[in-house]
PDB file of N, CA and C in Angstrom:
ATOM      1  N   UNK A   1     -10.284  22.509 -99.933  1.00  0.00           N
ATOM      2  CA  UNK A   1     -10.780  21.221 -99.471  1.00  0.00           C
ATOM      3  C   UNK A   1     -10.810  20.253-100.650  1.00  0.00           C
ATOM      4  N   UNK A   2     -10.022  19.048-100.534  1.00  0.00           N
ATOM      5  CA  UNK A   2     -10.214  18.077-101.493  1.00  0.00           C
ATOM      6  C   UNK A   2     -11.788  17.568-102.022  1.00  0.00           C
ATOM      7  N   UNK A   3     -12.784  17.472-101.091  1.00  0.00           N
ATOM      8  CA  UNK A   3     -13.994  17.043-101.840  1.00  0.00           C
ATOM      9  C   UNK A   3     -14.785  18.404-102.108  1.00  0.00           C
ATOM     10  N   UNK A   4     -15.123  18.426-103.444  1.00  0.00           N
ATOM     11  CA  UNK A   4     -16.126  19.778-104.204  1.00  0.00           C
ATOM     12  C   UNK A   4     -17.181  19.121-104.128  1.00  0.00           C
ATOM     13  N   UNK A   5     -18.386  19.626-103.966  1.00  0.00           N
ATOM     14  CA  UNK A   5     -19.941  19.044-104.144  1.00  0.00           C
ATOM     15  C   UNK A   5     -20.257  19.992-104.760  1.00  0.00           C
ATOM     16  N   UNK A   6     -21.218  19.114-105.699  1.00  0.00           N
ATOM     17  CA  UNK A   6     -21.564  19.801-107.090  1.00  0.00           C
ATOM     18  C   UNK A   6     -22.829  20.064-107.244  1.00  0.00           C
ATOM     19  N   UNK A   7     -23.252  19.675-106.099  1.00  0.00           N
ATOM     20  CA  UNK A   7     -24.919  19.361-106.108  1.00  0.00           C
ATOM     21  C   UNK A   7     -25.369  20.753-106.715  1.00  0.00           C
ATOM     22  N   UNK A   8     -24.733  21.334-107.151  1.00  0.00           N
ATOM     23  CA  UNK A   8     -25.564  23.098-107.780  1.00  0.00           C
ATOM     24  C   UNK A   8     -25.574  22.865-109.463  1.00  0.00           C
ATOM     25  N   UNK A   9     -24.449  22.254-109.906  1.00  0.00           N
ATOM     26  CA  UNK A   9     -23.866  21.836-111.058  1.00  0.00           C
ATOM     27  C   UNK A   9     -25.580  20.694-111.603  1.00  0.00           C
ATOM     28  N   UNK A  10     -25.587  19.864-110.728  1.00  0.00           N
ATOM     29  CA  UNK A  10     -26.933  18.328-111.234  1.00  0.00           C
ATOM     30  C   UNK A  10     -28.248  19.094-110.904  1.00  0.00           C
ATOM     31  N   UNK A  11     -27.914  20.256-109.819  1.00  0.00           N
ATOM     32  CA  UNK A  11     -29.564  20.890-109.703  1.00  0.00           C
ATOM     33  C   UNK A  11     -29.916  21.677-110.801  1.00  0.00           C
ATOM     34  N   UNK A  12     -29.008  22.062-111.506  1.00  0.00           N
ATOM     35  CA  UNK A  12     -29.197  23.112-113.042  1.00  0.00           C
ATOM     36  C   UNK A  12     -29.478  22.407-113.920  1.00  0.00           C
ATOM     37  N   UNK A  13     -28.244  20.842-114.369  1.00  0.00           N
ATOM     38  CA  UNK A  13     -28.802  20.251-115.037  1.00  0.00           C
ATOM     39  C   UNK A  13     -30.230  19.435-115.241  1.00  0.00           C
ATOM     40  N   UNK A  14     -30.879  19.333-114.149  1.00  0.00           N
ATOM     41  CA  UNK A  14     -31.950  18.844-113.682  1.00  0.00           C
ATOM     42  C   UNK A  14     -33.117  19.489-113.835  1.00  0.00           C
ATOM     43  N   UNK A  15     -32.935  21.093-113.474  1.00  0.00           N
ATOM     44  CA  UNK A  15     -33.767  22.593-113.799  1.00  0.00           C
ATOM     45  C   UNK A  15     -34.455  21.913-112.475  1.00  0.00           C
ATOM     46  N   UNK A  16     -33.768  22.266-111.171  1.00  0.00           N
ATOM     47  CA  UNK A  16     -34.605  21.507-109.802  1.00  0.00           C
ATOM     48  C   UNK A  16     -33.971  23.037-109.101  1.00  0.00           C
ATOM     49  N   UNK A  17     -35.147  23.319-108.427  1.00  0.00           N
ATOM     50  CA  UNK A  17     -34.671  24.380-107.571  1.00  0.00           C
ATOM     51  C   UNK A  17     -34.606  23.909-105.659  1.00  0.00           C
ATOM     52  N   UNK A  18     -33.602  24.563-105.367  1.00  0.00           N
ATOM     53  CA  UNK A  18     -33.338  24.249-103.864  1.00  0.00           C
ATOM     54  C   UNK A  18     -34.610  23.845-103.127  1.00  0.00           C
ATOM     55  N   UNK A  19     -35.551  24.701-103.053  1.00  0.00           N
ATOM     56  CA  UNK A  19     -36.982  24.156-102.635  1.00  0.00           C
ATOM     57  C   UNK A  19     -37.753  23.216-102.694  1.00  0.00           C
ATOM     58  N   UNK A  20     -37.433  22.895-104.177  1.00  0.00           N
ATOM     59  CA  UNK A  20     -37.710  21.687-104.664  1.00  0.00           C
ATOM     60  C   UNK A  20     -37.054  20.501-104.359  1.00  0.00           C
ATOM     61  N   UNK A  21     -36.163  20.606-104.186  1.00  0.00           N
ATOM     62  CA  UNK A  21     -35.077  19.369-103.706  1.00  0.00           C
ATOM     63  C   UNK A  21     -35.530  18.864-102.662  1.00  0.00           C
ATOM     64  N   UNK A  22     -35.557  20.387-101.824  1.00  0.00           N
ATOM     65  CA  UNK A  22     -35.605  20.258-100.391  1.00  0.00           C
ATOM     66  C   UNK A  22     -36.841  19.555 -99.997  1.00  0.00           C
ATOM     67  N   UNK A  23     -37.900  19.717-101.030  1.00  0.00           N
ATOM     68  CA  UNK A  23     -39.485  18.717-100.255  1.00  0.00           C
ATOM     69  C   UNK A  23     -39.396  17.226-100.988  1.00  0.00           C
ATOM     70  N   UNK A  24     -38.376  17.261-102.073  1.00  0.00           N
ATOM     71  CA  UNK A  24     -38.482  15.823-102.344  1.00  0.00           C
ATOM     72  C   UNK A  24     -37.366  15.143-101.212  1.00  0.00           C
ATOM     73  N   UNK A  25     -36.376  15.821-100.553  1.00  0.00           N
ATOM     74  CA  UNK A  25     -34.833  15.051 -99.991  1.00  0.00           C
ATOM     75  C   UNK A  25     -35.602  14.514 -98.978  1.00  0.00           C
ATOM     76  N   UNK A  26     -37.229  15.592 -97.899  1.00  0.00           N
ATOM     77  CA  UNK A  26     -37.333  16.073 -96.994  1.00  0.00           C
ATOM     78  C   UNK A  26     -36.478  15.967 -95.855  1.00  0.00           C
ATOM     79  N   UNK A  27     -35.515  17.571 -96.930  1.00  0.00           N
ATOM     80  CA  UNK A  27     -34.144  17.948 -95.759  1.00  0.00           C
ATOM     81  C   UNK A  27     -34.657  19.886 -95.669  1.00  0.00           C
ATOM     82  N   UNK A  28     -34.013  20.342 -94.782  1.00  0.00           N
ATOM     83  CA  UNK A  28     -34.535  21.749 -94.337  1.00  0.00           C
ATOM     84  C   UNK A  28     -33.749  22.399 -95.736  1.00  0.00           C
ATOM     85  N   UNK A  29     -33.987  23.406 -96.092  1.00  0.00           N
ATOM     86  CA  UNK A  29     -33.930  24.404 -96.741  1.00  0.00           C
ATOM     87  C   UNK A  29     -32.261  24.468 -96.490  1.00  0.00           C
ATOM     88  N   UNK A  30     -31.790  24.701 -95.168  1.00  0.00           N
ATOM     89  CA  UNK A  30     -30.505  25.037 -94.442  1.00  0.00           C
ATOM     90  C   UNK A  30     -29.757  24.046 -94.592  1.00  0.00           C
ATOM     91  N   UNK A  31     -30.149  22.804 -93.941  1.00  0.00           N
ATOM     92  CA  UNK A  31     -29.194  21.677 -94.426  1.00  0.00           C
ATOM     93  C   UNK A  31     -28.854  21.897 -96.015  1.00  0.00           C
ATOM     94  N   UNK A  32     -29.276  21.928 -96.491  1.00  0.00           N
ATOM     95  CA  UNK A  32     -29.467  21.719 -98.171  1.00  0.00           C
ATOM     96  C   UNK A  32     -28.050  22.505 -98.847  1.00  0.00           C
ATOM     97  N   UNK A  33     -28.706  23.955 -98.369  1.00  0.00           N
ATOM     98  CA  UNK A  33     -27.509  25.118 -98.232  1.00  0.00           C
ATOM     99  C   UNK A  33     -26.489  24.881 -98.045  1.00  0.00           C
ATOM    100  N   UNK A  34     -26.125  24.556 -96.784  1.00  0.00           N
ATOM    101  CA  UNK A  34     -24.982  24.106 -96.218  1.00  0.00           C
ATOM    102  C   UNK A  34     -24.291  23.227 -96.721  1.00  0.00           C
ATOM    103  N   UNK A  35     -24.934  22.111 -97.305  1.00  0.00           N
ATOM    104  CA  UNK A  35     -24.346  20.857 -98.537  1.00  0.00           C
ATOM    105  C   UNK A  35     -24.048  21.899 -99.840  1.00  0.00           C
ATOM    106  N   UNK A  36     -24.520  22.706-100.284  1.00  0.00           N
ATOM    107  CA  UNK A  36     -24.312  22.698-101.683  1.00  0.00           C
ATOM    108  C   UNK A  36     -23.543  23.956-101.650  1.00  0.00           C
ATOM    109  N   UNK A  37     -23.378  24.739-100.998  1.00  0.00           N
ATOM    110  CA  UNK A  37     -22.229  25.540-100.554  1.00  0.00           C
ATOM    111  C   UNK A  37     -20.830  24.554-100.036  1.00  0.00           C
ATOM    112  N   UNK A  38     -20.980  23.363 -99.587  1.00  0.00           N
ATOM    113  CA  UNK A  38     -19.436  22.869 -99.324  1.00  0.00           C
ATOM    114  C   UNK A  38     -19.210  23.206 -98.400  1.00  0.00           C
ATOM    115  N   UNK A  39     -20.448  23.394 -97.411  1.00  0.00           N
ATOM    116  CA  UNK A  39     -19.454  24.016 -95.771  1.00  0.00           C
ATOM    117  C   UNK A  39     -20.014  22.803 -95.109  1.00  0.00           C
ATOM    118  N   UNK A  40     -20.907  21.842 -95.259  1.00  0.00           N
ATOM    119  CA  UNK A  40     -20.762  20.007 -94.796  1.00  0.00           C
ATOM    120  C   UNK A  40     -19.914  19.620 -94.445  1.00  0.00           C
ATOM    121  N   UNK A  41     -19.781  19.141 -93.525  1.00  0.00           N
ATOM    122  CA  UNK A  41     -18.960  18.495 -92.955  1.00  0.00           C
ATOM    123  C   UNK A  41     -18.785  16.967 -92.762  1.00  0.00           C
ATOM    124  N   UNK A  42     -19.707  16.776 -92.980  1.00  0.00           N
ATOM    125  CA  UNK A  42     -20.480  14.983 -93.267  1.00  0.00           C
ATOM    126  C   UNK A  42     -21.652  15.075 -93.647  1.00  0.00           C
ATOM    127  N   UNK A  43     -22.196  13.881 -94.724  1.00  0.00           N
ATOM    128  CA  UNK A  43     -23.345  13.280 -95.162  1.00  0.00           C
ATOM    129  C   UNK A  43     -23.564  11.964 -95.176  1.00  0.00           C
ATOM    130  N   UNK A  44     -25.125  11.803 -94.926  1.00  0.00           N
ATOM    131  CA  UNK A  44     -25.414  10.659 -94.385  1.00  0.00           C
ATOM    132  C   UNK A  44     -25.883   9.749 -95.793  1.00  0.00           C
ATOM    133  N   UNK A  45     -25.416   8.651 -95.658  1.00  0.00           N
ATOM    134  CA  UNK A  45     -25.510   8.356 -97.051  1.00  0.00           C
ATOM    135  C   UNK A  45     -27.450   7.714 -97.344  1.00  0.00           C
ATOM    136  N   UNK A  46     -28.230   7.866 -96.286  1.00  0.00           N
ATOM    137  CA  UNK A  46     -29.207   7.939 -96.693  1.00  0.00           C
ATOM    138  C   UNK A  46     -29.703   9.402 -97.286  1.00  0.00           C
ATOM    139  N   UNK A  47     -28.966  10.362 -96.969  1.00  0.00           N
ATOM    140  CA  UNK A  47     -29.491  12.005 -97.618  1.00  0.00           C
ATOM    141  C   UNK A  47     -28.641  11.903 -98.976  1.00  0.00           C
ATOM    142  N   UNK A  48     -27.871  10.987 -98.880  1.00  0.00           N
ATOM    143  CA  UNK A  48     -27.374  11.162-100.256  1.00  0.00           C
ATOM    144  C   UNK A  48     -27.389  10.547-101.184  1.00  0.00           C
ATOM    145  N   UNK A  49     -28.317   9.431-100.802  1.00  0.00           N
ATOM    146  CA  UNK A  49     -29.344   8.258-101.842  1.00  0.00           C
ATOM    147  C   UNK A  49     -30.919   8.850-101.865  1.00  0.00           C
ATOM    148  N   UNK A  50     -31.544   9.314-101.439  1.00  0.00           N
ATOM    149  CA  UNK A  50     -32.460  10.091-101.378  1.00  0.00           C
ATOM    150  C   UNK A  50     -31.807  11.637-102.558  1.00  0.00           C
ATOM    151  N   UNK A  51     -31.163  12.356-102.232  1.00  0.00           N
ATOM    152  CA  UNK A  51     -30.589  13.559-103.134  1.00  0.00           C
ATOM    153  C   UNK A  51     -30.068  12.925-104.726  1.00  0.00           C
ATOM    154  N   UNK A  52     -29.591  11.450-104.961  1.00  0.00           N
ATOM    155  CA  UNK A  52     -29.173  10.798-106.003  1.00  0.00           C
ATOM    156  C   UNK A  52     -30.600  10.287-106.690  1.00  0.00           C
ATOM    157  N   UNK A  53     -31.805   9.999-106.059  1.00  0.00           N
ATOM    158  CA  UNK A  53     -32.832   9.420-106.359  1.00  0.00           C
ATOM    159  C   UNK A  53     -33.310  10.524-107.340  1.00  0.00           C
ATOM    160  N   UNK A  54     -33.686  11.441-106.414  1.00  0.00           N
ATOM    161  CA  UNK A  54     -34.423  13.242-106.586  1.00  0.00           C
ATOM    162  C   UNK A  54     -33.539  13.840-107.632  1.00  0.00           C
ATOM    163  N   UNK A  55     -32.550  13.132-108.038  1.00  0.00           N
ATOM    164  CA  UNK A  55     -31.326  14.187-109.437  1.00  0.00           C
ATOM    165  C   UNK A  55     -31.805  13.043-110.187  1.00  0.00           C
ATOM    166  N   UNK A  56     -32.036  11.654-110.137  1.00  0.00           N
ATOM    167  CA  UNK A  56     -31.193  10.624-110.891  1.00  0.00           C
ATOM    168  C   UNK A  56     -29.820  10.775-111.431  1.00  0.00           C
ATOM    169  N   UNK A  57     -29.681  10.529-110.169  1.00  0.00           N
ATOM    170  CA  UNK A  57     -28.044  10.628-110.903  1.00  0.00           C
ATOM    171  C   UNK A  57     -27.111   9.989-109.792  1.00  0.00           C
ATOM    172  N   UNK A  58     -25.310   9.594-110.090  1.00  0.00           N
ATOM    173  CA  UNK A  58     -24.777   9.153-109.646  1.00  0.00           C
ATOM    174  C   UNK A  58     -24.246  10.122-108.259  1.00  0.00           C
ATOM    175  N   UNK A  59     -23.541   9.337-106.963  1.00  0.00           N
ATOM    176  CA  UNK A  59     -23.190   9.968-106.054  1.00  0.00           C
ATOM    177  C   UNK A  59     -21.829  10.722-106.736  1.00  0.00           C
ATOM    178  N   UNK A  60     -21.259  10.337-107.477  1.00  0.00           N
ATOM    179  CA  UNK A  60     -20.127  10.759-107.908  1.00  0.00           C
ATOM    180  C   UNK A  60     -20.139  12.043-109.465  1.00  0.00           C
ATOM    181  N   UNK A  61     -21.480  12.364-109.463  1.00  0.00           N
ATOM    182  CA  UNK A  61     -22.054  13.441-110.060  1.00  0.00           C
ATOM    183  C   UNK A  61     -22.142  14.470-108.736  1.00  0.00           C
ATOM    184  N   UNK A  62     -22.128  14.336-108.063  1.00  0.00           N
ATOM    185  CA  UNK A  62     -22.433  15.194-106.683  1.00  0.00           C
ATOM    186  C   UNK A  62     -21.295  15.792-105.772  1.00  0.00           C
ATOM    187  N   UNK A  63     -20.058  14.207-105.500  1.00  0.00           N
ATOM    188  CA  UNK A  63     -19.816  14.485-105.140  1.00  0.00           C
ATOM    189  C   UNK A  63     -18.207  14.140-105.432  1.00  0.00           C
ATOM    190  N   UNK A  64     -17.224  15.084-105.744  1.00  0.00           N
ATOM    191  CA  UNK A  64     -15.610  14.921-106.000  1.00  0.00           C
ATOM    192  C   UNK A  64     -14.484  14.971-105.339  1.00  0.00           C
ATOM    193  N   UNK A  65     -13.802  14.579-105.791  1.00  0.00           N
ATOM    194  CA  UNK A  65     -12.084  15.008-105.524  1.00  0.00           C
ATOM    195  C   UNK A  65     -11.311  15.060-106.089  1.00  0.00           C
ATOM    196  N   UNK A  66     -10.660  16.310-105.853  1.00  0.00           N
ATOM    197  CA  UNK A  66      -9.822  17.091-106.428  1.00  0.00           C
ATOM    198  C   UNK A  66      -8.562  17.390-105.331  1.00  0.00           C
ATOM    199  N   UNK A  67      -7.491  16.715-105.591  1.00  0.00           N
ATOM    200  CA  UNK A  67      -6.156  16.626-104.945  1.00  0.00           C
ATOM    201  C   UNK A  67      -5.773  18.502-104.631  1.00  0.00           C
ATOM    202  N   UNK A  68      -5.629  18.773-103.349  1.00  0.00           N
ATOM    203  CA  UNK A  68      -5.127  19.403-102.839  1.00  0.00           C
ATOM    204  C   UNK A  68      -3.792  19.836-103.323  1.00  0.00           C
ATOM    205  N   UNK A  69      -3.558  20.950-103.673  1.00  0.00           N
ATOM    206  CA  UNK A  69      -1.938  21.082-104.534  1.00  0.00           C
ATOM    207  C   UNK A  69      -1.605  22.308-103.486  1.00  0.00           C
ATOM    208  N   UNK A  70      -0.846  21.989-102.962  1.00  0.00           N
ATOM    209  CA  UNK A  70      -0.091  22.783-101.773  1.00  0.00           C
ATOM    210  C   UNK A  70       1.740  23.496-102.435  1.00  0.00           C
ATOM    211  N   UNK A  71       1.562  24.563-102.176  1.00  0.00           N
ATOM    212  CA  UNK A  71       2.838  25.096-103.021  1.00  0.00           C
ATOM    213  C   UNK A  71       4.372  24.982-101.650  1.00  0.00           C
TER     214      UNK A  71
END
């Protein structure tokens, strides 16, 4: 998949644990998961100004692309 989310990458740098995220995003435990594993399928860009607030940090710390290289 062209977009990687890194949100595991800014939660380390941050020293923020999933739980923690999760009562500042107030997003479920599961949603959270599901984002930072990369199995999302869409985000709402209020969960993801809220998740940028809670890192300080940019959306583009979170979230990438990386060109698909197909052989």
């Amino acid at each position: 998949m062209p977009i990687v989310v890194n949100l595991d990458v800014m939660m380390a740098k941050r020293k923020m644990s999933l739980n923690e995220l999760s009562e500042k995003v107030e997003l479920t435990l599961s949603n959270l998961s599901i984002l930072k594993t990369g199995k999302a399928k869409a985000i709402r860009f209020s969960t993801l100004e809220a998740i940028c607030k809670a890192l300080n940090c940019q959306p583009s710390d979170i979230l990438e692309y990386v060109e698909d290289i197909q052989n």
